[in-house]
Protein backbone atom coordinates (compact mmCIF):
# COMPACT_ATOMS: atom_id res chain seq x y z
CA UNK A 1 86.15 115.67 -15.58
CA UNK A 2 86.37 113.61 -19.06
CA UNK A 3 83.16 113.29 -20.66
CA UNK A 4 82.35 111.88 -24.07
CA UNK A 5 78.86 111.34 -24.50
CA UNK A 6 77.60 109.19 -27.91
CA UNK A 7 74.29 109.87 -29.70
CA UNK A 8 72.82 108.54 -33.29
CA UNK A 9 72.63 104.90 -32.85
CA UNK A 10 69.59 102.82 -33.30
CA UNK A 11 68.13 99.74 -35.91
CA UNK A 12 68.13 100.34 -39.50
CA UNK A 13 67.53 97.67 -42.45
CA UNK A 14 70.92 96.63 -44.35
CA UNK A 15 71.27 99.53 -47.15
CA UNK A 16 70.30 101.95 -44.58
CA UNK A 17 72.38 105.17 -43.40
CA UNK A 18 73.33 106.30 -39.79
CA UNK A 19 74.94 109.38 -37.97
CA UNK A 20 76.67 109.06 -35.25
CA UNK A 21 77.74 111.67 -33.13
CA UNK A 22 79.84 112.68 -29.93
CA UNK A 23 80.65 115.18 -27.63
CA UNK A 24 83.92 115.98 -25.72
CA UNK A 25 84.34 117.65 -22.48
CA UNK A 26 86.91 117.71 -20.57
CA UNK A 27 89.08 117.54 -22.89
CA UNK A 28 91.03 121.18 -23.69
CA UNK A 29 91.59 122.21 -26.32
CA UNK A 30 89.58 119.36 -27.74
CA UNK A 31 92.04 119.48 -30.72
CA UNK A 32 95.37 118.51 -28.74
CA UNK A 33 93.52 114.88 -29.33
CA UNK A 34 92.69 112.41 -32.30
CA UNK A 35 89.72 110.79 -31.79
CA UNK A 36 87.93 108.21 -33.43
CA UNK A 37 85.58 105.03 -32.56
CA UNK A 38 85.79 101.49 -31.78
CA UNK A 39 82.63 99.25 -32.19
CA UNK A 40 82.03 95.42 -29.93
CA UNK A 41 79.68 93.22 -31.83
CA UNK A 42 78.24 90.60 -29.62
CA UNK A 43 80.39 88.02 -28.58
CA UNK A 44 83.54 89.64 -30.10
CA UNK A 45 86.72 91.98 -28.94
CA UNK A 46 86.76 95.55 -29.71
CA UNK A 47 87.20 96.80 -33.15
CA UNK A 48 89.03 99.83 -34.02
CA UNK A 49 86.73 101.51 -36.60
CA UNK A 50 88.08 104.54 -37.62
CA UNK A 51 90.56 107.31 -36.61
CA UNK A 52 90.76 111.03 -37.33
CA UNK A 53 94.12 113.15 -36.67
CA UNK A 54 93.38 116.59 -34.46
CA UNK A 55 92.92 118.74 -37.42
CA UNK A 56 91.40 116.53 -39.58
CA UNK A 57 93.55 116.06 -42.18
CA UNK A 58 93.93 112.68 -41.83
CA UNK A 59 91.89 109.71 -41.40
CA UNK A 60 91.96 106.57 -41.06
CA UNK A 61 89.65 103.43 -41.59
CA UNK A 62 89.68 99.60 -40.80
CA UNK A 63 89.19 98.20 -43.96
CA UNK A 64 85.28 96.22 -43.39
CA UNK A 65 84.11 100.24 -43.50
CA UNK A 66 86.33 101.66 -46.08
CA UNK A 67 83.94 103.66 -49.03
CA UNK A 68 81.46 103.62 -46.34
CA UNK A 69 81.87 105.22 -43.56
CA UNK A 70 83.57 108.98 -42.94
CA UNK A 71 84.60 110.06 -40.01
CA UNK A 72 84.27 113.57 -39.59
CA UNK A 73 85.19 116.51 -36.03
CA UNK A 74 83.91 120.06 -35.47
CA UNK A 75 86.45 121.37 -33.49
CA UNK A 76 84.39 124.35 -32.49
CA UNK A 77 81.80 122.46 -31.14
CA UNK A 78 84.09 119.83 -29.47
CA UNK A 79 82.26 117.08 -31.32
CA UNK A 80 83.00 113.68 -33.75
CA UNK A 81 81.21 112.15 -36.42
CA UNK A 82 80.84 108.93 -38.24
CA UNK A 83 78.40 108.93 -41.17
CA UNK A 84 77.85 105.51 -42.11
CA UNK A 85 76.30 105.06 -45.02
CA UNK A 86 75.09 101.17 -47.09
CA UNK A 87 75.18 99.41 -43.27
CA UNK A 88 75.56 95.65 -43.41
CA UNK A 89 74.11 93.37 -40.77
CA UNK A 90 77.63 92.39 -39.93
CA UNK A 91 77.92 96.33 -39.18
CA UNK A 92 75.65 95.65 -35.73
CA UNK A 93 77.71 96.29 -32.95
CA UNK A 94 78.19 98.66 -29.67
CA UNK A 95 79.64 102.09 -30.87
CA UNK A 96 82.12 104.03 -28.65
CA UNK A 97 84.01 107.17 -29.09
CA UNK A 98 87.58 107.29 -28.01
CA UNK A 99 90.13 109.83 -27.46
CA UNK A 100 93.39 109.00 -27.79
CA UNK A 101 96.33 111.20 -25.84
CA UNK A 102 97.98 112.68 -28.14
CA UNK A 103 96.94 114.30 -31.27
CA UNK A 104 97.89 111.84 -34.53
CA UNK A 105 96.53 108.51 -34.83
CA UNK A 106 98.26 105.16 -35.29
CA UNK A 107 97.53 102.35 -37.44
CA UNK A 108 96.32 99.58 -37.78
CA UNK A 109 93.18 100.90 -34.82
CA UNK A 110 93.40 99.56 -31.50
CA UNK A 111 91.44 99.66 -28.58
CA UNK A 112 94.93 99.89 -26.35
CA UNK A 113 95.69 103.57 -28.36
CA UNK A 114 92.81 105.02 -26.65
CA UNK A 115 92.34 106.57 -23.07
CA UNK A 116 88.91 108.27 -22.99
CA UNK A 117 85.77 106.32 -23.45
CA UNK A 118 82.16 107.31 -23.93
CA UNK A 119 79.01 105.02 -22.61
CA UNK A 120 78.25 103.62 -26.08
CA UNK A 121 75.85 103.58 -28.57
CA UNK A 122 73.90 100.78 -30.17
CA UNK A 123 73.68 100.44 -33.71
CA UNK A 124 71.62 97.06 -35.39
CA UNK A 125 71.28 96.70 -39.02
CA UNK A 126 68.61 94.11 -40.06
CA UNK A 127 68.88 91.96 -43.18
């Protein structure tokens, strides 16, 4: 069974810094797979965010993040990252990490490149 499981979100003021992490099971090995997140604001379609190849050599970042976030995976411990780092208000959204089925990403992000889904995690930035 396919688990990704999302943790790190919550409110911070505009300026502000979040983690966000999440954990792969299921998946094996975790690095036949890029991975990467997709964010919903209220209101609006999916957003590819950000997308990291299966070794991490490459990345890959819709431009309304670029300088700001990182995406980062520990492939030991089956797990993603996005630091985000001087979060904007327009930066509030529902955060999901996706796994895509094969191991390179594509670009520009979309939401269609991904099968796996995790539950979500809310991040609000404040003004």
């Amino acid at each position: 069974q396919v688990q990704l499981v999302e943790s790190g979100g919550g409110w911070v003021q505009a300026g502000g810094s979040l983690r966000l992490s999440c954990t792969f099971s299921g998946l094996t090995p975790f690095d036949d797979y890029a991975v990467g997140w997709v964010r919903q604001a209220p209101g609006k379609e999916r957003e590819g965010v950000s997308c990291i190849k299966w070794d991490g050599s490459r990345t890959h970042y819709t431009d309304s993040v670029k300088g700001r976030f990182t995406i980062s995976r520990d492939n030991a411990k089956n797990t993603l990252y996005l630091q985000m780092n001087s979060l904007k208000p327009e930066d509030t959204a529902m955060y999901y990490c996706a796994a895509r089925e094969v191991s390179y990403c594509s670009v520009p992000i979309i939401e269609a490149d991904f099968g796996y889904w995790g539950q979500g995690t809310q991040v609000t930035v404040s003004s």
